[in-house]
C-alpha atoms as a PDB file:
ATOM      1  CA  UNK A   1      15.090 -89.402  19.927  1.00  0.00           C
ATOM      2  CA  UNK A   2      18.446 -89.501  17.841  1.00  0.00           C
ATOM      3  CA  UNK A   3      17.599 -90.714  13.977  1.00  0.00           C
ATOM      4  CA  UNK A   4      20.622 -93.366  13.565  1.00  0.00           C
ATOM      5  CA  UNK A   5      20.908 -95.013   9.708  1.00  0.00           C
ATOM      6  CA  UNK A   6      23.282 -97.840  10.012  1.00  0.00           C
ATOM      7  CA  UNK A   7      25.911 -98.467   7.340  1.00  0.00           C
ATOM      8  CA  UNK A   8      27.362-101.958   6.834  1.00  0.00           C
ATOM      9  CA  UNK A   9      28.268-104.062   4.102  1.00  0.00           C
ATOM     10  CA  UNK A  10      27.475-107.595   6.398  1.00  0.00           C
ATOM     11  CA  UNK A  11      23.756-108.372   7.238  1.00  0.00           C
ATOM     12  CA  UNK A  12      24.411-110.042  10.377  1.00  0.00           C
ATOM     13  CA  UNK A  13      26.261-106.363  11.560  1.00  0.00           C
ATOM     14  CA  UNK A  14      23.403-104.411  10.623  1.00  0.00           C
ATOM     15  CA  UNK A  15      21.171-106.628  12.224  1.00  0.00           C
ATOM     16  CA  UNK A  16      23.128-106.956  16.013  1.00  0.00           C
ATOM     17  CA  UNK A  17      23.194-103.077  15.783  1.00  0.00           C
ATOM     18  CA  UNK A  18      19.838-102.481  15.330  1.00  0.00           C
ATOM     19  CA  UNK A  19      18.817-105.536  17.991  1.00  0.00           C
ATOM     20  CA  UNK A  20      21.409-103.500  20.360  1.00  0.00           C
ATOM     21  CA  UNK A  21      19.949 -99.864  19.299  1.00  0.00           C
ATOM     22  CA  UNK A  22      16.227-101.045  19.904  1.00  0.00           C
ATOM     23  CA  UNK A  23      16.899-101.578  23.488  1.00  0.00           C
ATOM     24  CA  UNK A  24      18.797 -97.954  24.049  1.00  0.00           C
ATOM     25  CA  UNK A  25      16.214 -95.451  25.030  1.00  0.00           C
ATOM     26  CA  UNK A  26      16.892 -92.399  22.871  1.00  0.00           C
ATOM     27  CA  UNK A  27      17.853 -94.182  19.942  1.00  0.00           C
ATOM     28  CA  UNK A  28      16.367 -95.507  16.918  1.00  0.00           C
ATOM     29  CA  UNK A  29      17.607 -97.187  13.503  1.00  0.00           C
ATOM     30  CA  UNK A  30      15.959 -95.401  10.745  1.00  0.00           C
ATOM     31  CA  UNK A  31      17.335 -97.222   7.986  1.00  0.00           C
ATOM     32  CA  UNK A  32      19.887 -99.515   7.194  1.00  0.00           C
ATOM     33  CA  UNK A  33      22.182 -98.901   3.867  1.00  0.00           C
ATOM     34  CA  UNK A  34      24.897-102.104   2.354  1.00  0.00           C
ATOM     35  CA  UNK A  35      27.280 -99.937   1.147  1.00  0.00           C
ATOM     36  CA  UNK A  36      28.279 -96.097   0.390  1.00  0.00           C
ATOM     37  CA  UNK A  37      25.898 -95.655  -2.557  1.00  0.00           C
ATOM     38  CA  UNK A  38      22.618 -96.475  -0.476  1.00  0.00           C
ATOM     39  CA  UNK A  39      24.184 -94.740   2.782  1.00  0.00           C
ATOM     40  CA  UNK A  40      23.602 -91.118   0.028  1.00  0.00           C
ATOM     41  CA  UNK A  41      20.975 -91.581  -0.615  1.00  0.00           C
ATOM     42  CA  UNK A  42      18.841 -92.619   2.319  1.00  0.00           C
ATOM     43  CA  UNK A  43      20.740 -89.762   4.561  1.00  0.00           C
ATOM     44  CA  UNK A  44      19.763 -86.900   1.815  1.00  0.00           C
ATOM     45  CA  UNK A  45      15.995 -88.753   2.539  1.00  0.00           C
ATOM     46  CA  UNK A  46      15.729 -89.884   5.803  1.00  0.00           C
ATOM     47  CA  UNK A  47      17.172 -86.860   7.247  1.00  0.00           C
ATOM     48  CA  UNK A  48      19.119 -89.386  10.180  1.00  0.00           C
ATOM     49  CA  UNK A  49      21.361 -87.632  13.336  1.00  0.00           C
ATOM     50  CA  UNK A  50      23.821 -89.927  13.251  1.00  0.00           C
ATOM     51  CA  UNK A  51      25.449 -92.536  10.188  1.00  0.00           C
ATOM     52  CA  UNK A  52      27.478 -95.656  11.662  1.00  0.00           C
ATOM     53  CA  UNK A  53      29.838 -96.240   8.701  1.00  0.00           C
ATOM     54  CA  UNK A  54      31.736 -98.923   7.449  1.00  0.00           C
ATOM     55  CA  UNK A  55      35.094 -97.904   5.760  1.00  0.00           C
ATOM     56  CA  UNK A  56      35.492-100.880   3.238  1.00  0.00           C
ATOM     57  CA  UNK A  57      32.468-101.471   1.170  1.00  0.00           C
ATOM     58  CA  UNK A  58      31.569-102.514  -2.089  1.00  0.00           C
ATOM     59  CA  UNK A  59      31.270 -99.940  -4.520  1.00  0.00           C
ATOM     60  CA  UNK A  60      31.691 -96.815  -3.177  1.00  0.00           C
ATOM     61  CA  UNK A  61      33.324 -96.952   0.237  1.00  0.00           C
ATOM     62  CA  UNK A  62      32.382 -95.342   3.779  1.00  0.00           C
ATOM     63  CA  UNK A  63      35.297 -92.991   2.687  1.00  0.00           C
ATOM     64  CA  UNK A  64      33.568 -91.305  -0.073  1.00  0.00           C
ATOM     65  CA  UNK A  65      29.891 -91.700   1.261  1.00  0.00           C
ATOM     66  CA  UNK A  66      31.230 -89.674   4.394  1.00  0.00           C
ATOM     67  CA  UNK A  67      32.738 -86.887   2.425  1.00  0.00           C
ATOM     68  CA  UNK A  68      29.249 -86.723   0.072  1.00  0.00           C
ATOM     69  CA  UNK A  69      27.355 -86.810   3.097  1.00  0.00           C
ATOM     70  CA  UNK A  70      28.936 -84.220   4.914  1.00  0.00           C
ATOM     71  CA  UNK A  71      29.500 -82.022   2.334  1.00  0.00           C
ATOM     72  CA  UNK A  72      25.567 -81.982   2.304  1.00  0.00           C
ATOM     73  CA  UNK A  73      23.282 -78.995   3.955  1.00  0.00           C
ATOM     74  CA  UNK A  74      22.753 -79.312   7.618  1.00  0.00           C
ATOM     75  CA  UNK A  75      24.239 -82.781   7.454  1.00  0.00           C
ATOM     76  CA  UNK A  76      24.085 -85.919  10.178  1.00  0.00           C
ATOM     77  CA  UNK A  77      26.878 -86.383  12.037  1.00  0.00           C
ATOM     78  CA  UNK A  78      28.881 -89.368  10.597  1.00  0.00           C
ATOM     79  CA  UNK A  79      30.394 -92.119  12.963  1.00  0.00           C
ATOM     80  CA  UNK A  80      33.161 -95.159  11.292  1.00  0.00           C
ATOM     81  CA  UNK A  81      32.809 -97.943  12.710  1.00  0.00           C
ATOM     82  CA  UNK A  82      35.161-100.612  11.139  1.00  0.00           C
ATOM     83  CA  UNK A  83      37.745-103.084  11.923  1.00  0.00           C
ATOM     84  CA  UNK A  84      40.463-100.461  11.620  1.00  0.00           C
ATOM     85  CA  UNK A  85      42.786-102.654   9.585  1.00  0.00           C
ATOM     86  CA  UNK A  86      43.861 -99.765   7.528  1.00  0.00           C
ATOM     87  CA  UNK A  87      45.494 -96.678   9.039  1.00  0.00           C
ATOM     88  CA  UNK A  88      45.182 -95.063   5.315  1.00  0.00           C
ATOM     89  CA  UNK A  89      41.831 -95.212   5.740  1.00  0.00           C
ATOM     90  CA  UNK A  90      41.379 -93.809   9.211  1.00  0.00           C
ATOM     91  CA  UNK A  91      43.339 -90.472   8.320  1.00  0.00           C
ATOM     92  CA  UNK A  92      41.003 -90.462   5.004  1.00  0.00           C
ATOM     93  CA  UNK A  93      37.644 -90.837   6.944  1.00  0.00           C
ATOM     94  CA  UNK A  94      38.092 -88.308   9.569  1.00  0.00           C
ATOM     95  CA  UNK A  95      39.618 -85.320   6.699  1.00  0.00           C
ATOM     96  CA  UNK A  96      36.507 -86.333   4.893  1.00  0.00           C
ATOM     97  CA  UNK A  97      34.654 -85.419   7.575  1.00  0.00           C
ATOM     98  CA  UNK A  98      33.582 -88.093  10.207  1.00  0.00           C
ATOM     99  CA  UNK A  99      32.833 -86.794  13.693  1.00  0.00           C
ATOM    100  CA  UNK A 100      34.140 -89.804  15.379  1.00  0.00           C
ATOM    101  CA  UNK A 101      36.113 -93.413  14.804  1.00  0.00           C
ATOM    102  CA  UNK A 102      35.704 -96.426  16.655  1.00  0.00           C
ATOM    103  CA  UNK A 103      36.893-100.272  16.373  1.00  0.00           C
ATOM    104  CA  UNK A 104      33.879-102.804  16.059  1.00  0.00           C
ATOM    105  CA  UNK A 105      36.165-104.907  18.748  1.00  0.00           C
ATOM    106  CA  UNK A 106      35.074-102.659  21.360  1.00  0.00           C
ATOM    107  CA  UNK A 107      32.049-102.929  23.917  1.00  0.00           C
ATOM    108  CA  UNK A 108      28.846-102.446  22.502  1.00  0.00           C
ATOM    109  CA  UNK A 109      28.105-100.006  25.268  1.00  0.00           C
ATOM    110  CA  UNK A 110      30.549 -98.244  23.951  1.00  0.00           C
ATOM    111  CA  UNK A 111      29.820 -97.777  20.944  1.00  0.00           C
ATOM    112  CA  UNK A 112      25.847 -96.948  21.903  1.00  0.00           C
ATOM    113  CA  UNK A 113      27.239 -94.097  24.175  1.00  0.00           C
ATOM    114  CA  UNK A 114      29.372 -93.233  20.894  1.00  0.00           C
ATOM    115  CA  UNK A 115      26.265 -92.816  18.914  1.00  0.00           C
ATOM    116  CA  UNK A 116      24.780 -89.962  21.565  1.00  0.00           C
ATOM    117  CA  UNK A 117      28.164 -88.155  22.275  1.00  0.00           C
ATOM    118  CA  UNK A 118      28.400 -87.480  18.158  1.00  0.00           C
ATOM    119  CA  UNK A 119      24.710 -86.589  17.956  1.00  0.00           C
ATOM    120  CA  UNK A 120      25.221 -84.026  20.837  1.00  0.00           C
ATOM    121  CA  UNK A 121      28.069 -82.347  18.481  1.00  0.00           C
ATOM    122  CA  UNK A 122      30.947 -83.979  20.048  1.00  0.00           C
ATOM    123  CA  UNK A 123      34.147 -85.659  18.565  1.00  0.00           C
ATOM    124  CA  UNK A 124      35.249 -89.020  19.696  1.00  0.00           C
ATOM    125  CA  UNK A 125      37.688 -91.429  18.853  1.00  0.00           C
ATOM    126  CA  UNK A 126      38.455 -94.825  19.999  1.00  0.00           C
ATOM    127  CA  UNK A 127      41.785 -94.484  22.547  1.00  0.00           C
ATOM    128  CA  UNK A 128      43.704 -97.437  20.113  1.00  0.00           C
ATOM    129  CA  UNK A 129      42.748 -95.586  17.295  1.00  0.00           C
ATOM    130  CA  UNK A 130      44.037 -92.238  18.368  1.00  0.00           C
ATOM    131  CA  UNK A 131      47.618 -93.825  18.608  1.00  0.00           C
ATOM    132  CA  UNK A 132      47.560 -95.282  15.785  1.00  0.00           C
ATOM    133  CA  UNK A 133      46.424 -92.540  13.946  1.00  0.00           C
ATOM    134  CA  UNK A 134      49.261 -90.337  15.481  1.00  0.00           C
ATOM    135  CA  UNK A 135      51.638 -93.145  14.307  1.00  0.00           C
ATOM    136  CA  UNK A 136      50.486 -92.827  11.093  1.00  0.00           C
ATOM    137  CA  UNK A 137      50.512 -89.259  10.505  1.00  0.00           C
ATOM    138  CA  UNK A 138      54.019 -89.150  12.279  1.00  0.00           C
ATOM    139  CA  UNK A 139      54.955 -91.795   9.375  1.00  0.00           C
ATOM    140  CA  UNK A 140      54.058 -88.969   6.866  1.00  0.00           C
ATOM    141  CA  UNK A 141      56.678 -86.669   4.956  1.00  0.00           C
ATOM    142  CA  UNK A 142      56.140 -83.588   5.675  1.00  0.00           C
ATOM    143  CA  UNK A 143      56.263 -80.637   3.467  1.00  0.00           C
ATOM    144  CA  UNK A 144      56.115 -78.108   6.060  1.00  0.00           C
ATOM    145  CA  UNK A 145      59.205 -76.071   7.974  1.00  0.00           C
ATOM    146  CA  UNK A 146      59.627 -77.542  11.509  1.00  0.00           C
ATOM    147  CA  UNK A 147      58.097 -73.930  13.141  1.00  0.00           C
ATOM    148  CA  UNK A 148      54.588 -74.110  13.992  1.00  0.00           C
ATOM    149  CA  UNK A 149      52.459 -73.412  11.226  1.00  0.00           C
ATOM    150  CA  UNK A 150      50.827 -69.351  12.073  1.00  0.00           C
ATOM    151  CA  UNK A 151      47.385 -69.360  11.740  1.00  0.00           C
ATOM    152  CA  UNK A 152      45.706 -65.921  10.838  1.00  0.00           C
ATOM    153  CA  UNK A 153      43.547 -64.636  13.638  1.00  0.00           C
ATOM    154  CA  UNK A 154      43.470 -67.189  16.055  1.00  0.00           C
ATOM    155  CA  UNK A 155      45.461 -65.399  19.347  1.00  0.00           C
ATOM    156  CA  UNK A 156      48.428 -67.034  21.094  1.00  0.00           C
ATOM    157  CA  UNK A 157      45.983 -68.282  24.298  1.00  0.00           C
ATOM    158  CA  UNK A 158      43.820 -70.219  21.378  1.00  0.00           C
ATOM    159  CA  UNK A 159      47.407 -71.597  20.011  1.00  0.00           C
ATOM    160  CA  UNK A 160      47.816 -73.469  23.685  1.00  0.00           C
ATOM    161  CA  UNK A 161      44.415 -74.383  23.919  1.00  0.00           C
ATOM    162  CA  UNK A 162      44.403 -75.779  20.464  1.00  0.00           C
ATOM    163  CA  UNK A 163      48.171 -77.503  20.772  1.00  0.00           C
ATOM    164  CA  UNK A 164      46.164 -79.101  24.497  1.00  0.00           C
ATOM    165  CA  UNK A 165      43.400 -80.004  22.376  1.00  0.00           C
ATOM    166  CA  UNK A 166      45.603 -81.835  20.090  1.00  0.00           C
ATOM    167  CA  UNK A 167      47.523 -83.952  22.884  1.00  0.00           C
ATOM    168  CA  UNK A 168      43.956 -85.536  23.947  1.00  0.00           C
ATOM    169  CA  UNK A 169      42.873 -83.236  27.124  1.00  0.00           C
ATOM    170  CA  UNK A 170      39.470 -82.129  28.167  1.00  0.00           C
ATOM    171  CA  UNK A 171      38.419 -78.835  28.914  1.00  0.00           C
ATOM    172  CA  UNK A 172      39.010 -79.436  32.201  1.00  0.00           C
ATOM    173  CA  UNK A 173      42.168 -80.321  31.853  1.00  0.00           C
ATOM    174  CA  UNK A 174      43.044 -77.303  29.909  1.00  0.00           C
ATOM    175  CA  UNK A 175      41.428 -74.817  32.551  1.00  0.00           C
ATOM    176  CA  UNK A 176      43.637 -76.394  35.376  1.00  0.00           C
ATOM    177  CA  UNK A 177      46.434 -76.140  33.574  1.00  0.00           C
ATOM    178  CA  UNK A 178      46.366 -72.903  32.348  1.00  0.00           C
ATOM    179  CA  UNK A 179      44.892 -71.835  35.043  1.00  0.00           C
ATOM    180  CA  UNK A 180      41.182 -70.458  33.926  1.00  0.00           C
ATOM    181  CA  UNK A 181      37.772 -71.159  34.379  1.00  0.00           C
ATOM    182  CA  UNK A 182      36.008 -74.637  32.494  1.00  0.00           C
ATOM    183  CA  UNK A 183      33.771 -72.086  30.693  1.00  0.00           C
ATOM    184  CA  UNK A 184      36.745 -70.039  29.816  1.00  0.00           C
ATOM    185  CA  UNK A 185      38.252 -73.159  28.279  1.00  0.00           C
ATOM    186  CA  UNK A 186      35.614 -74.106  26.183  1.00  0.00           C
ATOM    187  CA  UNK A 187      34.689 -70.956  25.203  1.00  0.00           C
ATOM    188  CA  UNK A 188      38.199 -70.815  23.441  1.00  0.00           C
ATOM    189  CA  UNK A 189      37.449 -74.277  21.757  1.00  0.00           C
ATOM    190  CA  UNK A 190      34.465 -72.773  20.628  1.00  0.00           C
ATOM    191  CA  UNK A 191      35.768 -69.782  19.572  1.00  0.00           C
ATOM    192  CA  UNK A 192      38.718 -72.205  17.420  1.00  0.00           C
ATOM    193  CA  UNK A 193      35.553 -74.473  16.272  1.00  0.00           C
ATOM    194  CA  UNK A 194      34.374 -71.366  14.347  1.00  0.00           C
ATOM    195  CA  UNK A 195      38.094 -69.955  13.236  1.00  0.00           C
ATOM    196  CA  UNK A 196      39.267 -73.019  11.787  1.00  0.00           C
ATOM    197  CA  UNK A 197      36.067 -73.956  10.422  1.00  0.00           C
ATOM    198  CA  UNK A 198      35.899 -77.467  11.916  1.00  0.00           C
ATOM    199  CA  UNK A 199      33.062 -79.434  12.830  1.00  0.00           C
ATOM    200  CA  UNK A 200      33.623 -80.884  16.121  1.00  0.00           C
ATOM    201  CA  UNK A 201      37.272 -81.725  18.469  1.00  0.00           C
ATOM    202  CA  UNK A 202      37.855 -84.992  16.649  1.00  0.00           C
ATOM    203  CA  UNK A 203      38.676 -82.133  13.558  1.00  0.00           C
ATOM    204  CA  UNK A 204      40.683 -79.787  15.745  1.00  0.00           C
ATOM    205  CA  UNK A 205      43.129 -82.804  17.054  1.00  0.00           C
ATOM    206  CA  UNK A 206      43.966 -83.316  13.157  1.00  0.00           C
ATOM    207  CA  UNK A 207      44.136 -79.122  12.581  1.00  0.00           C
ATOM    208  CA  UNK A 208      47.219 -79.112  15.532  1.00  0.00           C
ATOM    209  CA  UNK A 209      48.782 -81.955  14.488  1.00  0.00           C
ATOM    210  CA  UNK A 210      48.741 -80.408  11.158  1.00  0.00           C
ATOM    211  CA  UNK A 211      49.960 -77.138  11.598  1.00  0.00           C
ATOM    212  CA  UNK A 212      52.914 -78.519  13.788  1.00  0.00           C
ATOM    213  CA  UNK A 213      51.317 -77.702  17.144  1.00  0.00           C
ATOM    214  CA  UNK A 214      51.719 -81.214  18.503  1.00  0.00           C
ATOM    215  CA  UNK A 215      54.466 -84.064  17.842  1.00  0.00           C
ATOM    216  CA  UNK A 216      53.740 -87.014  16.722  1.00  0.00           C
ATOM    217  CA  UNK A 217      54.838 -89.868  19.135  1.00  0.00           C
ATOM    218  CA  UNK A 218      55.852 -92.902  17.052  1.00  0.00           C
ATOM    219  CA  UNK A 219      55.066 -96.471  18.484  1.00  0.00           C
ATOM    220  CA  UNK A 220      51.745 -95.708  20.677  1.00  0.00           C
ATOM    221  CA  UNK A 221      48.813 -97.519  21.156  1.00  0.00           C
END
């Protein structure tokens, strides 16, 4: 059964979650938190797998809660769930440490199947949200030289995996283009997971864009 603690600043959200959650088999709404604050402190007690968070919030925001709940031992995964009216906010949420970003807009299905991909320890992102978030890191100055950034002890195969991971593909996609085996791909994901100390793929697409692996492509989704 995946623990889920739902974070929302509107009643009537909370509540059409939890209606859609109690008819998912595998998932059930442990708690229910109005803003950051509360989302703390009933994650350090209820011990949940997943958070659904809210970005804007009264009081302390989905921003900060994410970033005090993941910097937590053995924390919950954390999943935004917002009206993405802020691209600010999106870069902020994921660097703080969400596993995954979605648009309340889209199909509740969706957003159920969401809930069980981050609990299983994968990244996820919303396909809308990914361009904009390129957009909006593309928008930023950057301080770095135009080279690729080097990154000590990760080998020139992880480099391609990791500047393939960045442009969006799976591992399958990876193995058939670089012609290995699935478990050959993954492996190497796994194997950058633990180099670049990131949690989960949503935190690897922002590590290549980052180090200058992947360009930004202005005007997508």
């Amino acid at each position: 059964m995946i623990r889920v603690l739902l974070t929302d600043d509107q009643p009537l959200v909370r509540h059409g979650l939890r209606v859609l959650i109690a008819d998912r088999p595998g998932l059930d709404v442990v708690g229910e938190a109005a803003d950051g604050a509360e989302a703390v402190r009933l994650a350090a007690r209820l011990a949940p797998d997943v958070v659904v968070m809210d970005i804007r919030m009264p009081g302390m925001d989905g921003i900060e809660a994410t970033r005090r709940i993941t910097a937590a031992p053995a924390p919950p995964k954390v999943l935004i769930l917002t009206t993405f009216d802020d691209d600010e906010y999106v870069y902020g949420a994921l660097r703080a440490g969400a596993s995954g970003f979605l648009v309340k807009d889209m199909d509740m299905d969706q957003i159920l199947a969401a809930v069980e991909v981050v609990a299983a320890g994968d990244g996820l992102l919303a396909p809308k949200v990914t361009g904009r978030l390129i957009a909006e890191f593309a928008a930023r100055p950057r301080a770095a030289a135009p080279e690729p950034t080097p990154v000590e002890g990760v080998t020139a195969r992880e480099r391609e995996v990791l500047t393939l991971v960045g442009g969006g593909l799976s591992n399958g996609e990876i193995a058939a283009l670089l012609h290995i085996s699935p478990a050959t791909a993954k492996a190497h994901v796994s194997r950058l997971l633990t180099k670049l100390t990131a949690r989960d793929r949503v935190q690897l697409v922002i590590a290549a864009y980052e180090l200058g692996l992947v360009t930004p492509t202005r005007g997508s989704g």
